[in-house]
PDB file of N, CA and C in Angstrom:
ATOM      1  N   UNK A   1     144.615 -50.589 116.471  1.00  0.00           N
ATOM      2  CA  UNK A   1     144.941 -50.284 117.854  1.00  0.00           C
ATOM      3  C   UNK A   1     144.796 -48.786 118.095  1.00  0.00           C
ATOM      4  N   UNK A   2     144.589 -48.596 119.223  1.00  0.00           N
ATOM      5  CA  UNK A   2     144.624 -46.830 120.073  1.00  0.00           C
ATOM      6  C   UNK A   2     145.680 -46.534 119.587  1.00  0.00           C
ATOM      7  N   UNK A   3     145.653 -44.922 119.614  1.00  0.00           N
ATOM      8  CA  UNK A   3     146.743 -44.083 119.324  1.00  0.00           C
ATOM      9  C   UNK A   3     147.676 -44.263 121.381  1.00  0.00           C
ATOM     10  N   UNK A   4     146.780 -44.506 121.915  1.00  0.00           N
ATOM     11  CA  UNK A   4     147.717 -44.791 123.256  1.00  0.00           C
ATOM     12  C   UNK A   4     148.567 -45.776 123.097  1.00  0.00           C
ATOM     13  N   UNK A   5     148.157 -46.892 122.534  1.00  0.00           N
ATOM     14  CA  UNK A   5     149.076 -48.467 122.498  1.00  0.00           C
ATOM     15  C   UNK A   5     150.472 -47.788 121.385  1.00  0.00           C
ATOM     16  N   UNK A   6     149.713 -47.316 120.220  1.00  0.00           N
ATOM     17  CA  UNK A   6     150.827 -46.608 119.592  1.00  0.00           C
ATOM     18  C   UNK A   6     151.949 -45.769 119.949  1.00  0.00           C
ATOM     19  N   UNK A   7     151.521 -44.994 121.060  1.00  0.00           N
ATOM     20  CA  UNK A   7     152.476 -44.253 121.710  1.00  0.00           C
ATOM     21  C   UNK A   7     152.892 -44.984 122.968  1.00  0.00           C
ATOM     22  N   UNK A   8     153.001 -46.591 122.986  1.00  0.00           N
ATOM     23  CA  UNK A   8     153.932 -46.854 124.390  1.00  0.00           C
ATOM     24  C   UNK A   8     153.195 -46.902 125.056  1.00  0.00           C
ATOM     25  N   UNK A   9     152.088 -46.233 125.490  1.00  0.00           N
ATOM     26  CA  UNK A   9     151.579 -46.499 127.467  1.00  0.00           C
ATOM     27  C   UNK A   9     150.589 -47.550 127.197  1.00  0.00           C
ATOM     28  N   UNK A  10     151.495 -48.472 128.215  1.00  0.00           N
ATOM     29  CA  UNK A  10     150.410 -49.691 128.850  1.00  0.00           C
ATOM     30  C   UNK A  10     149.311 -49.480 129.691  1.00  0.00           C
ATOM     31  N   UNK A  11     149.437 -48.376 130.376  1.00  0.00           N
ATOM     32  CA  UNK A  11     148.678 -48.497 131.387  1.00  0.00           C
ATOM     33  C   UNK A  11     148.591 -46.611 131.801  1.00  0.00           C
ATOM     34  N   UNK A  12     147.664 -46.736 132.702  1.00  0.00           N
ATOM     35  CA  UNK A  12     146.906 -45.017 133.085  1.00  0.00           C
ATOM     36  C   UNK A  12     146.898 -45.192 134.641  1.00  0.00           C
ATOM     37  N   UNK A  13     147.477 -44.499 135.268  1.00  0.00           N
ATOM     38  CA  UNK A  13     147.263 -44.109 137.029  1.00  0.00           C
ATOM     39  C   UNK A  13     146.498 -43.060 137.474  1.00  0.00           C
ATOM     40  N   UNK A  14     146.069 -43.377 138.586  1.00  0.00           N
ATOM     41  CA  UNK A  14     145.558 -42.339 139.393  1.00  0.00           C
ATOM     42  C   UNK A  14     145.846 -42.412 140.813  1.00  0.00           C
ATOM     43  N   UNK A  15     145.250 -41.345 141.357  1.00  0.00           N
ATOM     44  CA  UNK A  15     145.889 -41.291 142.847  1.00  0.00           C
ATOM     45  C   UNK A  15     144.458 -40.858 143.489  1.00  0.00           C
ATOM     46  N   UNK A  16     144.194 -41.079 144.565  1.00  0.00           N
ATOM     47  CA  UNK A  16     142.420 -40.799 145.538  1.00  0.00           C
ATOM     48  C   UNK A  16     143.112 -40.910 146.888  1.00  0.00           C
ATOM     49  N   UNK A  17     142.211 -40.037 147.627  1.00  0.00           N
ATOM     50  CA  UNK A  17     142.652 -40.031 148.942  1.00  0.00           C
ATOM     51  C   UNK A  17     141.552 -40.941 149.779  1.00  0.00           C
ATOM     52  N   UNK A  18     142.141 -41.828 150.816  1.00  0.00           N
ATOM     53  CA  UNK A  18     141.828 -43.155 150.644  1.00  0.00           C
ATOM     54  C   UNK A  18     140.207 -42.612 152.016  1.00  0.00           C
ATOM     55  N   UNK A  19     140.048 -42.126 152.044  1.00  0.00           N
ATOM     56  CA  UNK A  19     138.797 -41.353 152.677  1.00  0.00           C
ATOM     57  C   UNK A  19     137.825 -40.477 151.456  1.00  0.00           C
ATOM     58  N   UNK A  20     137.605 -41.198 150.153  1.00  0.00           N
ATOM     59  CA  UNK A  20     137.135 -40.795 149.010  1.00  0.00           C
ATOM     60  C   UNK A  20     136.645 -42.023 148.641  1.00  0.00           C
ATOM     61  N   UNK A  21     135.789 -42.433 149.318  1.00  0.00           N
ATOM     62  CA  UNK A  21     134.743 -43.650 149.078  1.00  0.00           C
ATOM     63  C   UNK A  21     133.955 -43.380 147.131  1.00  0.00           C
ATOM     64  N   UNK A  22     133.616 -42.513 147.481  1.00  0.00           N
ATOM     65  CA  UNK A  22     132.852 -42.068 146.013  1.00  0.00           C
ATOM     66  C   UNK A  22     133.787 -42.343 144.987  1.00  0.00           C
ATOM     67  N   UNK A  23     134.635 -41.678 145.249  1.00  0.00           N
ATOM     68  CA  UNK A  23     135.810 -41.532 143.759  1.00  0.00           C
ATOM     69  C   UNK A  23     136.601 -43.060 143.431  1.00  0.00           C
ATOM     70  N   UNK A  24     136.740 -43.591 144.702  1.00  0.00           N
ATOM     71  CA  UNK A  24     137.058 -44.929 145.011  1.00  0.00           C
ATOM     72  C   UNK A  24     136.253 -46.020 144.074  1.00  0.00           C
ATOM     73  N   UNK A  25     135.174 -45.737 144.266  1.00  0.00           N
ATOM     74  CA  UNK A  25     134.063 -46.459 143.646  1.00  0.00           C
ATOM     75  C   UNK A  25     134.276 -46.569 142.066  1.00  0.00           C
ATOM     76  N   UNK A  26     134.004 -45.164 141.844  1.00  0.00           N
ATOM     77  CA  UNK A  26     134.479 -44.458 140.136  1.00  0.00           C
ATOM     78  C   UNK A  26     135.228 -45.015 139.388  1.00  0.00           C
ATOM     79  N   UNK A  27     136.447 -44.967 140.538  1.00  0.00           N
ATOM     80  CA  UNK A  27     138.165 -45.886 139.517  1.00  0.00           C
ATOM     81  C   UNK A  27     137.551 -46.969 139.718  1.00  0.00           C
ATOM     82  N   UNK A  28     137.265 -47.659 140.858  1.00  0.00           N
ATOM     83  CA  UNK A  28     136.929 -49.184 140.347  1.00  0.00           C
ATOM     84  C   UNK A  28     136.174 -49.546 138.949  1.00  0.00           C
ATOM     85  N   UNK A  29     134.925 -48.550 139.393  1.00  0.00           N
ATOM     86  CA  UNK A  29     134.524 -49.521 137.453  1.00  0.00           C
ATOM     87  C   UNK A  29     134.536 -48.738 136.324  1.00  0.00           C
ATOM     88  N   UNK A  30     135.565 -47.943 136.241  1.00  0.00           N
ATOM     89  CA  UNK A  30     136.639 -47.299 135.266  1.00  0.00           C
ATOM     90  C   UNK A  30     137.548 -48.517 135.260  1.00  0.00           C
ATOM     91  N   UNK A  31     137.713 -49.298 135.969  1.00  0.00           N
ATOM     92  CA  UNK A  31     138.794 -50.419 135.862  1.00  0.00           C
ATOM     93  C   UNK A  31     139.894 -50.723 136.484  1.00  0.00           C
ATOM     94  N   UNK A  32     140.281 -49.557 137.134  1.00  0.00           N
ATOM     95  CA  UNK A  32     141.393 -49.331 137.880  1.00  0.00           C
ATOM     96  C   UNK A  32     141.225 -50.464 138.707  1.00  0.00           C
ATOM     97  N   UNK A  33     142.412 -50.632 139.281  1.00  0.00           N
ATOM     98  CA  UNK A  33     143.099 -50.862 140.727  1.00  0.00           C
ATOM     99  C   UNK A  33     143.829 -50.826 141.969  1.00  0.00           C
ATOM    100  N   UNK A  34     143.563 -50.507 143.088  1.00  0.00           N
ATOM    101  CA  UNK A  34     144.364 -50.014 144.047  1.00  0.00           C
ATOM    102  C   UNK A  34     145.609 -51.033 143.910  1.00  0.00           C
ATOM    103  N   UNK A  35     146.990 -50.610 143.937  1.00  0.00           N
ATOM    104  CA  UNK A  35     148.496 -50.795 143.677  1.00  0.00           C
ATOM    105  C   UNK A  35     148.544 -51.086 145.083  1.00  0.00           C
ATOM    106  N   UNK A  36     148.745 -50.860 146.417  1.00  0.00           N
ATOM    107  CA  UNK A  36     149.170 -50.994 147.227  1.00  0.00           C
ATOM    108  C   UNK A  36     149.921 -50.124 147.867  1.00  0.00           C
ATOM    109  N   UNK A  37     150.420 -49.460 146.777  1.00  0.00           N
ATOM    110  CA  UNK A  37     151.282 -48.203 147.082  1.00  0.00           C
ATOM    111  C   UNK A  37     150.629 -46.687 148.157  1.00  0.00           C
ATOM    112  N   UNK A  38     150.773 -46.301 149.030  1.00  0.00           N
ATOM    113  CA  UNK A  38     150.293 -45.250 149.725  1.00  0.00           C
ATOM    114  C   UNK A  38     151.434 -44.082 150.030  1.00  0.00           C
ATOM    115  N   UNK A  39     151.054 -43.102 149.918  1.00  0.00           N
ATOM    116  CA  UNK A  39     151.463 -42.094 150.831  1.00  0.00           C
ATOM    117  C   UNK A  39     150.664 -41.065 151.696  1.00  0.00           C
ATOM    118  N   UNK A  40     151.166 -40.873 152.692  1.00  0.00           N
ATOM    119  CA  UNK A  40     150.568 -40.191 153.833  1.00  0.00           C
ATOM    120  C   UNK A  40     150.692 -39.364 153.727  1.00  0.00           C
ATOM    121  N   UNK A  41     149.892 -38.338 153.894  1.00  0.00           N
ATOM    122  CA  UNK A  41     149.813 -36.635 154.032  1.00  0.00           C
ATOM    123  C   UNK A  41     149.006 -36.306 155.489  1.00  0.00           C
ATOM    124  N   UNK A  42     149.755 -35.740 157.070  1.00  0.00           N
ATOM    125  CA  UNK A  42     149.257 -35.587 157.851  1.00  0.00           C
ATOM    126  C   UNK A  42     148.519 -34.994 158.236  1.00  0.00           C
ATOM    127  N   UNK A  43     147.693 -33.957 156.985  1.00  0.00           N
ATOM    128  CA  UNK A  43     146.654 -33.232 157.255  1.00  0.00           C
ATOM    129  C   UNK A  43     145.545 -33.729 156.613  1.00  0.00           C
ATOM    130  N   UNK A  44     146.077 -34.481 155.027  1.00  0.00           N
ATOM    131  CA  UNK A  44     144.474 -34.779 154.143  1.00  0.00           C
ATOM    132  C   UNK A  44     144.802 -36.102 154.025  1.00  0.00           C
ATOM    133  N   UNK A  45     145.476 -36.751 154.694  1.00  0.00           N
ATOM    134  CA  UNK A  45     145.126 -38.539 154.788  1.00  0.00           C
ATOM    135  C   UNK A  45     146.209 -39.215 153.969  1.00  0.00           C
ATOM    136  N   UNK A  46     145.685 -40.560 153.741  1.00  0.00           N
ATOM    137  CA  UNK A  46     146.288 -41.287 152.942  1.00  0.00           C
ATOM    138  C   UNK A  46     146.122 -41.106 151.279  1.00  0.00           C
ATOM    139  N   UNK A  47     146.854 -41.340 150.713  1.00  0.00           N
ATOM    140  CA  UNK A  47     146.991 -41.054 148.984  1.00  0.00           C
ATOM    141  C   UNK A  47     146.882 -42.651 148.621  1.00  0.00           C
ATOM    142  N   UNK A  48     145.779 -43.123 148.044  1.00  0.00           N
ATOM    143  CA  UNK A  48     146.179 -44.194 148.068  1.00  0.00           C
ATOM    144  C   UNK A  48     146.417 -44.057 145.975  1.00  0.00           C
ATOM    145  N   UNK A  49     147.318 -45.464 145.458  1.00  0.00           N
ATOM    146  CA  UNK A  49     147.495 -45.273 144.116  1.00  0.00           C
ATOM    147  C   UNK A  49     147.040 -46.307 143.073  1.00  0.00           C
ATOM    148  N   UNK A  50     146.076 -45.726 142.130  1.00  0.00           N
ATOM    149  CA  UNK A  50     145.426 -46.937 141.487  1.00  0.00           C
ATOM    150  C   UNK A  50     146.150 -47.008 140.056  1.00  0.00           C
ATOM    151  N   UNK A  51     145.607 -48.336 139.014  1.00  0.00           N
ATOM    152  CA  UNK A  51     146.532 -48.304 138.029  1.00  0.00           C
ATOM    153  C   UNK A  51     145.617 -49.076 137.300  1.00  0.00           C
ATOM    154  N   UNK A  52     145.170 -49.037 135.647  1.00  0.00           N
ATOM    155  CA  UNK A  52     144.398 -49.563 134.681  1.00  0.00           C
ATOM    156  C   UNK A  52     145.113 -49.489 133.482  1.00  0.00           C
ATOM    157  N   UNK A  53     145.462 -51.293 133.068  1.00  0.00           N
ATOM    158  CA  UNK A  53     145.501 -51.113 131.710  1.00  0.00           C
ATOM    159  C   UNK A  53     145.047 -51.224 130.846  1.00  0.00           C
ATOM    160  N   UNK A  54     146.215 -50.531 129.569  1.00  0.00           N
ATOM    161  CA  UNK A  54     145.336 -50.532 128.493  1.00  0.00           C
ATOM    162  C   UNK A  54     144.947 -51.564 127.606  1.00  0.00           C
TER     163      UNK A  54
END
C-alpha cells in the first residue's frame, strides 16, 4: 500500500472556482468529484469543492 493509506488519508480535496471550466475538467479526470459543497465569494464567484479517493 501508499505511504498515504499508511498515514490515514482516505481521500485528497480540492477547491476551483466554479467559472474554471478548464481546471474543472482537470479534477474530473484526476478523479475528483464535485461534493456539492459551495461557497460564495462576491467578487471571484463561487468556490465550488471537489474530493478523490484514495
Amino acid at each position: 500500500m501508499g505511504s498515504h493509506l499508511q498515514a490515514g488519508h482516505e481521500r485528497l480535496w480540492a477547491t476551483v472556482w466554479d467559472w474554471n471550466a478548464a481546471s474543472r475538467r482537470v479534477l474530473a479526470k484526476l478523479g475528483f468529484t464535485e461534493t456539492g459543497r459551495t461557497e460564495v465569494d462576491p467578487v471571484r464567484g463561487t468556490t465550488l469543492f471537489t474530493t478523490r479517493r484514495l
